[in-house]
N, C-alpha and C. Protein backbone atom coordinates (compact mmCIF):
# COMPACT_ATOMS: atom_id res chain seq x y z
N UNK A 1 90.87 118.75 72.94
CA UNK A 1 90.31 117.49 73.38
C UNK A 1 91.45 116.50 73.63
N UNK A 2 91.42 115.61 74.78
CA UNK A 2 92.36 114.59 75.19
C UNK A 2 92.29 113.51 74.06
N UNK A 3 93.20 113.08 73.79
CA UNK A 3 92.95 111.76 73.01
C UNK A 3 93.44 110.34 73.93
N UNK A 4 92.85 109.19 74.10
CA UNK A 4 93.30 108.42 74.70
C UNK A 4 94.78 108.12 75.05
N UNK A 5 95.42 108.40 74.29
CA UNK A 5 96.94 108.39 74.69
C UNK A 5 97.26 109.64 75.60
N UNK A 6 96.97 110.36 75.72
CA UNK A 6 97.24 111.29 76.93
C UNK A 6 96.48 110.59 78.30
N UNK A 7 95.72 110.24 78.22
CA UNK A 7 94.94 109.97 79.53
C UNK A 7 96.33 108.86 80.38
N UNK A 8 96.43 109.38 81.29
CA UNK A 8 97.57 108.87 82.23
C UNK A 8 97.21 107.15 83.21
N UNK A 9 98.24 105.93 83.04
CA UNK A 9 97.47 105.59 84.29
C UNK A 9 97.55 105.67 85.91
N UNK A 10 97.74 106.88 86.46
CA UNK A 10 97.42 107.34 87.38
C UNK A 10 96.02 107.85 87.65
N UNK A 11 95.60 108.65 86.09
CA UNK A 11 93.86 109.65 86.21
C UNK A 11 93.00 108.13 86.04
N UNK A 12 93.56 106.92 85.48
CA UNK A 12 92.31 105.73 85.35
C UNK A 12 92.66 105.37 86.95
N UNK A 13 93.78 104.89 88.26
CA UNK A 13 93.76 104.80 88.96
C UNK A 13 92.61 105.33 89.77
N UNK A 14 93.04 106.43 89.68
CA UNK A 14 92.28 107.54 90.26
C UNK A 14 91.07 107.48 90.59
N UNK A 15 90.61 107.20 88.98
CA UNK A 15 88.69 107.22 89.36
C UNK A 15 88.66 105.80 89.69
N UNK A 16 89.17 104.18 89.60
CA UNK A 16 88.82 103.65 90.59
C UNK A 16 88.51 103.71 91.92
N UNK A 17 89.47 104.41 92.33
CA UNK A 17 90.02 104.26 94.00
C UNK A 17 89.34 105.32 94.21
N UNK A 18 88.14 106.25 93.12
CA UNK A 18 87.21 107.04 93.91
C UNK A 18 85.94 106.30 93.92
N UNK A 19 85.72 105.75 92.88
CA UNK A 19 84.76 104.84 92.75
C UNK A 19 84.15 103.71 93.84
N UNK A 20 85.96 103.12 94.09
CA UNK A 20 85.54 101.73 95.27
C UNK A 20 85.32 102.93 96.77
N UNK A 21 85.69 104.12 97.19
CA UNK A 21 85.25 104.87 98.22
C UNK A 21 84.56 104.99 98.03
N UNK A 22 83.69 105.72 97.30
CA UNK A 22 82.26 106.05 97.54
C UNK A 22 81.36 104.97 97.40
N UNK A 23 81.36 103.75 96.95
CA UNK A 23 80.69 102.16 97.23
C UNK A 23 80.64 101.93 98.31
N UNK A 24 81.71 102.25 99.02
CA UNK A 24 82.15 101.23 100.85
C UNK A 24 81.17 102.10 101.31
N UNK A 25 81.61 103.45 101.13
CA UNK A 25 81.05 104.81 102.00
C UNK A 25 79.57 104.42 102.04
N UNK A 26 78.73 104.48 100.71
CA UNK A 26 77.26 104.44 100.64
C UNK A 26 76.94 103.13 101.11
N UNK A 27 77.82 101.85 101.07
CA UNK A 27 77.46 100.68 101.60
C UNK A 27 77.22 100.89 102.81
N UNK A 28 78.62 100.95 103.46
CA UNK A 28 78.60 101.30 105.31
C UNK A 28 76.96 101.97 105.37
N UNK A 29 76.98 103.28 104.70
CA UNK A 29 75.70 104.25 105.60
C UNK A 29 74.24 103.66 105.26
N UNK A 30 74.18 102.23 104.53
CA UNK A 30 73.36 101.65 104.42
C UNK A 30 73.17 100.26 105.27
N UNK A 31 74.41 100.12 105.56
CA UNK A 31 74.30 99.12 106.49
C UNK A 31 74.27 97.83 106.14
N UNK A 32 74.92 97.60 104.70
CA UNK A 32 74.93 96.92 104.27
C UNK A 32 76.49 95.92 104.66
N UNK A 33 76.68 94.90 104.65
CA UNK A 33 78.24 93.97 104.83
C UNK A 33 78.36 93.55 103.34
N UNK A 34 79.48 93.95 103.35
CA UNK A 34 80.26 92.91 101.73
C UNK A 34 79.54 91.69 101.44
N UNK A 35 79.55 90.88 102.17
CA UNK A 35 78.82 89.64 101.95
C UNK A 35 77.06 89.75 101.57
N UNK A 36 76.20 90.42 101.93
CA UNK A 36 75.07 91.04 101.98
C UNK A 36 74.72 91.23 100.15
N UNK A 37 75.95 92.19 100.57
CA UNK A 37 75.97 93.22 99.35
C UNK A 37 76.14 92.00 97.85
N UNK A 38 77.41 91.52 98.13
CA UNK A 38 78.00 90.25 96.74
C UNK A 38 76.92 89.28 96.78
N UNK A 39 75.81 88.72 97.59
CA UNK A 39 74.98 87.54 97.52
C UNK A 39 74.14 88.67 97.16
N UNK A 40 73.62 89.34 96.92
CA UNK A 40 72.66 90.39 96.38
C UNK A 40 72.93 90.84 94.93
N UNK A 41 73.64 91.15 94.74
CA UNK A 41 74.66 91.16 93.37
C UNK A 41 74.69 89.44 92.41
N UNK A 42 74.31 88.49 93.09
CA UNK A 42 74.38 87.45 92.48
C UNK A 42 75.65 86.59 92.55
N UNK A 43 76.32 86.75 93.51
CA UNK A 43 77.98 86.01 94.00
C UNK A 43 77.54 85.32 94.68
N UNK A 44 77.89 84.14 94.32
CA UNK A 44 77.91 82.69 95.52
C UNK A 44 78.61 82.77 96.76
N UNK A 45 79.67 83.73 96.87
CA UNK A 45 80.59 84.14 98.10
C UNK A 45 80.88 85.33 97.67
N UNK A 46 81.58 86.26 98.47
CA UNK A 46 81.71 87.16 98.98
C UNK A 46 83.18 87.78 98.62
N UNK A 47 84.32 86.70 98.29
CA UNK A 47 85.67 87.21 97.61
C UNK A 47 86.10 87.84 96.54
N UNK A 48 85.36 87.80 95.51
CA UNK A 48 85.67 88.60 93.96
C UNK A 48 84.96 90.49 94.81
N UNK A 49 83.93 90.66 95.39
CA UNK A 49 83.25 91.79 95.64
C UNK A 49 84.29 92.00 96.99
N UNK A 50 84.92 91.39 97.70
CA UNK A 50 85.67 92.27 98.72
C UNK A 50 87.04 92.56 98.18
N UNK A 51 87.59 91.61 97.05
CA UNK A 51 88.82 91.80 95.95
C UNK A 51 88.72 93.38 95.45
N UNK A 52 87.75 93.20 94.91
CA UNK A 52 87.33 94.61 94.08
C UNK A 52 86.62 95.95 94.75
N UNK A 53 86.61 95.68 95.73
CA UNK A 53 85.89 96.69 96.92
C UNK A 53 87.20 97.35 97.34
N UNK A 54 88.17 96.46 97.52
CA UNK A 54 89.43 97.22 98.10
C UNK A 54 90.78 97.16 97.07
N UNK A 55 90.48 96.87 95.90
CA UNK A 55 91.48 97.12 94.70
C UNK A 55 92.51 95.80 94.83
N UNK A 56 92.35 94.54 95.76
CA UNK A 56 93.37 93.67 95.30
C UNK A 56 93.76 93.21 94.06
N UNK A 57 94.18 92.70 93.97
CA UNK A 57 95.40 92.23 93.22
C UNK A 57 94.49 92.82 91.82
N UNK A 58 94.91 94.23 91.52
CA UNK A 58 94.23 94.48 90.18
C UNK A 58 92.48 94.85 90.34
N UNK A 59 92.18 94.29 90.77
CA UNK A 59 90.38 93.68 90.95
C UNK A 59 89.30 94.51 91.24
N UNK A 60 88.25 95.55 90.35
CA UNK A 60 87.83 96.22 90.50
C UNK A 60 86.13 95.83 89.61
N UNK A 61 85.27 97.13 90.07
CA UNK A 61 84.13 96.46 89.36
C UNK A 61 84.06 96.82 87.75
N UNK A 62 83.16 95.93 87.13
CA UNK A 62 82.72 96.49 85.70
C UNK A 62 81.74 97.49 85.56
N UNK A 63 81.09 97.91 84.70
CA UNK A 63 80.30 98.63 84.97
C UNK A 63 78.73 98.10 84.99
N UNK A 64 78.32 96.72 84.64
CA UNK A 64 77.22 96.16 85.36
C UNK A 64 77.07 95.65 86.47
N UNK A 65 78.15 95.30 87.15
CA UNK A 65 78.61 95.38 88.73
C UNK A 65 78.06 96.94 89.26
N UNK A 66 78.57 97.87 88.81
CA UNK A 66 78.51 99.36 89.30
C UNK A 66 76.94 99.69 89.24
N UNK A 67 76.01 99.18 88.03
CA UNK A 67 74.88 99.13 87.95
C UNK A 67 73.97 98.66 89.09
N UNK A 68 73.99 97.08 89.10
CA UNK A 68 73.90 96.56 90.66
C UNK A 68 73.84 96.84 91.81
N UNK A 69 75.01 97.28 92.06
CA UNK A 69 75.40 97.95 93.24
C UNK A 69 74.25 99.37 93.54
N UNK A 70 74.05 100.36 92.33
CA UNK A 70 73.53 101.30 92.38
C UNK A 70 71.78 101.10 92.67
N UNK A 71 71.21 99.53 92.15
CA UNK A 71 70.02 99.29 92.37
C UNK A 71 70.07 98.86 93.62
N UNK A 72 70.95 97.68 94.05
CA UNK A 72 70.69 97.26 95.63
C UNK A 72 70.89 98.71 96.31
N UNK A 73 71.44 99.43 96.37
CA UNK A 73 71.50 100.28 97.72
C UNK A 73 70.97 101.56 97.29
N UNK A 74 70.06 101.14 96.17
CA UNK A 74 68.88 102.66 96.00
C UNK A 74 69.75 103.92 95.82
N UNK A 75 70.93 103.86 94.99
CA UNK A 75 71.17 105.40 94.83
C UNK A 75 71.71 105.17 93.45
N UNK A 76 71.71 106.69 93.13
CA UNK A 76 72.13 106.77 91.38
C UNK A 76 73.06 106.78 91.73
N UNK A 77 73.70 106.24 90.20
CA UNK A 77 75.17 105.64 89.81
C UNK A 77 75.76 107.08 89.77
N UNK A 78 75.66 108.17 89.62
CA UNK A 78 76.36 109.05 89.27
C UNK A 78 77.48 109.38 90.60
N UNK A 79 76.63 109.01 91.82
CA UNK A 79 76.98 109.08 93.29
C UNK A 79 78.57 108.64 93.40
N UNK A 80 78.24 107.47 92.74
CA UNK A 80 79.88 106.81 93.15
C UNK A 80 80.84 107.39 91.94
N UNK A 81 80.47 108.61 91.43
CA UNK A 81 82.06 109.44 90.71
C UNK A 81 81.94 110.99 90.97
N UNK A 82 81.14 110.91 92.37
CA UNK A 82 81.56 112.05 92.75
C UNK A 82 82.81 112.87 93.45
N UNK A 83 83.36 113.37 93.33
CA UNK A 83 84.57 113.76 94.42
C UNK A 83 84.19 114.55 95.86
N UNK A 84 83.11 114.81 96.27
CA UNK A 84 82.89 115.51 97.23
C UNK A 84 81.73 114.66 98.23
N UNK A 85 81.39 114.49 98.91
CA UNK A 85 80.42 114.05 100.14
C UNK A 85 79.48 114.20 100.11
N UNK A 86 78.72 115.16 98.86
CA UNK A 86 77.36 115.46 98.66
C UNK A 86 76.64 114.64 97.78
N UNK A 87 75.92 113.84 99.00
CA UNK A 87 74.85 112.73 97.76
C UNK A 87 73.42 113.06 97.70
């Protein structure tokens, strides 16, 4: 078994930057816009959710953000830690 000190931060990179792809991905094929999406989510504007959509400066979601996200655009959460195209 891994113990937290092995876990690298490249493998926590990692599952972000798979995480914020498969968000955009299921967003886009929903047709949803960033802005849409963050005033739906409960954001007064649209900058913290396009920060964290594309990993600026640090800026990614939590996991009741990830929740959210998974109710507005009707798909299970499991979707966005998949590695493959099959939803």
């Amino acid at each position: 078994m891994k113990e937290f000190s092995d876990i690298t931060e490249e493998e926590i990179e990692y599952q972000y930057k798979l995480i914020l792809k498969n968000i955009k991905k299921l967003r886009l094929e929903r047709k949803f816009t960033q802005e849409k999406l963050a005033l739906s989510m409960g954001f007064t504007t649209a900058t913290f959710y396009t920060n964290a959509e594309s990993h600026k400066r640090g800026k990614h979601f939590s996991l009741e953000h990830i929740i959210k996200i998974s109710k507005i655009l009707d798909v299970k959460i499991e979707n966005f830690f998949k590695e493959d195209d099959d939803f």
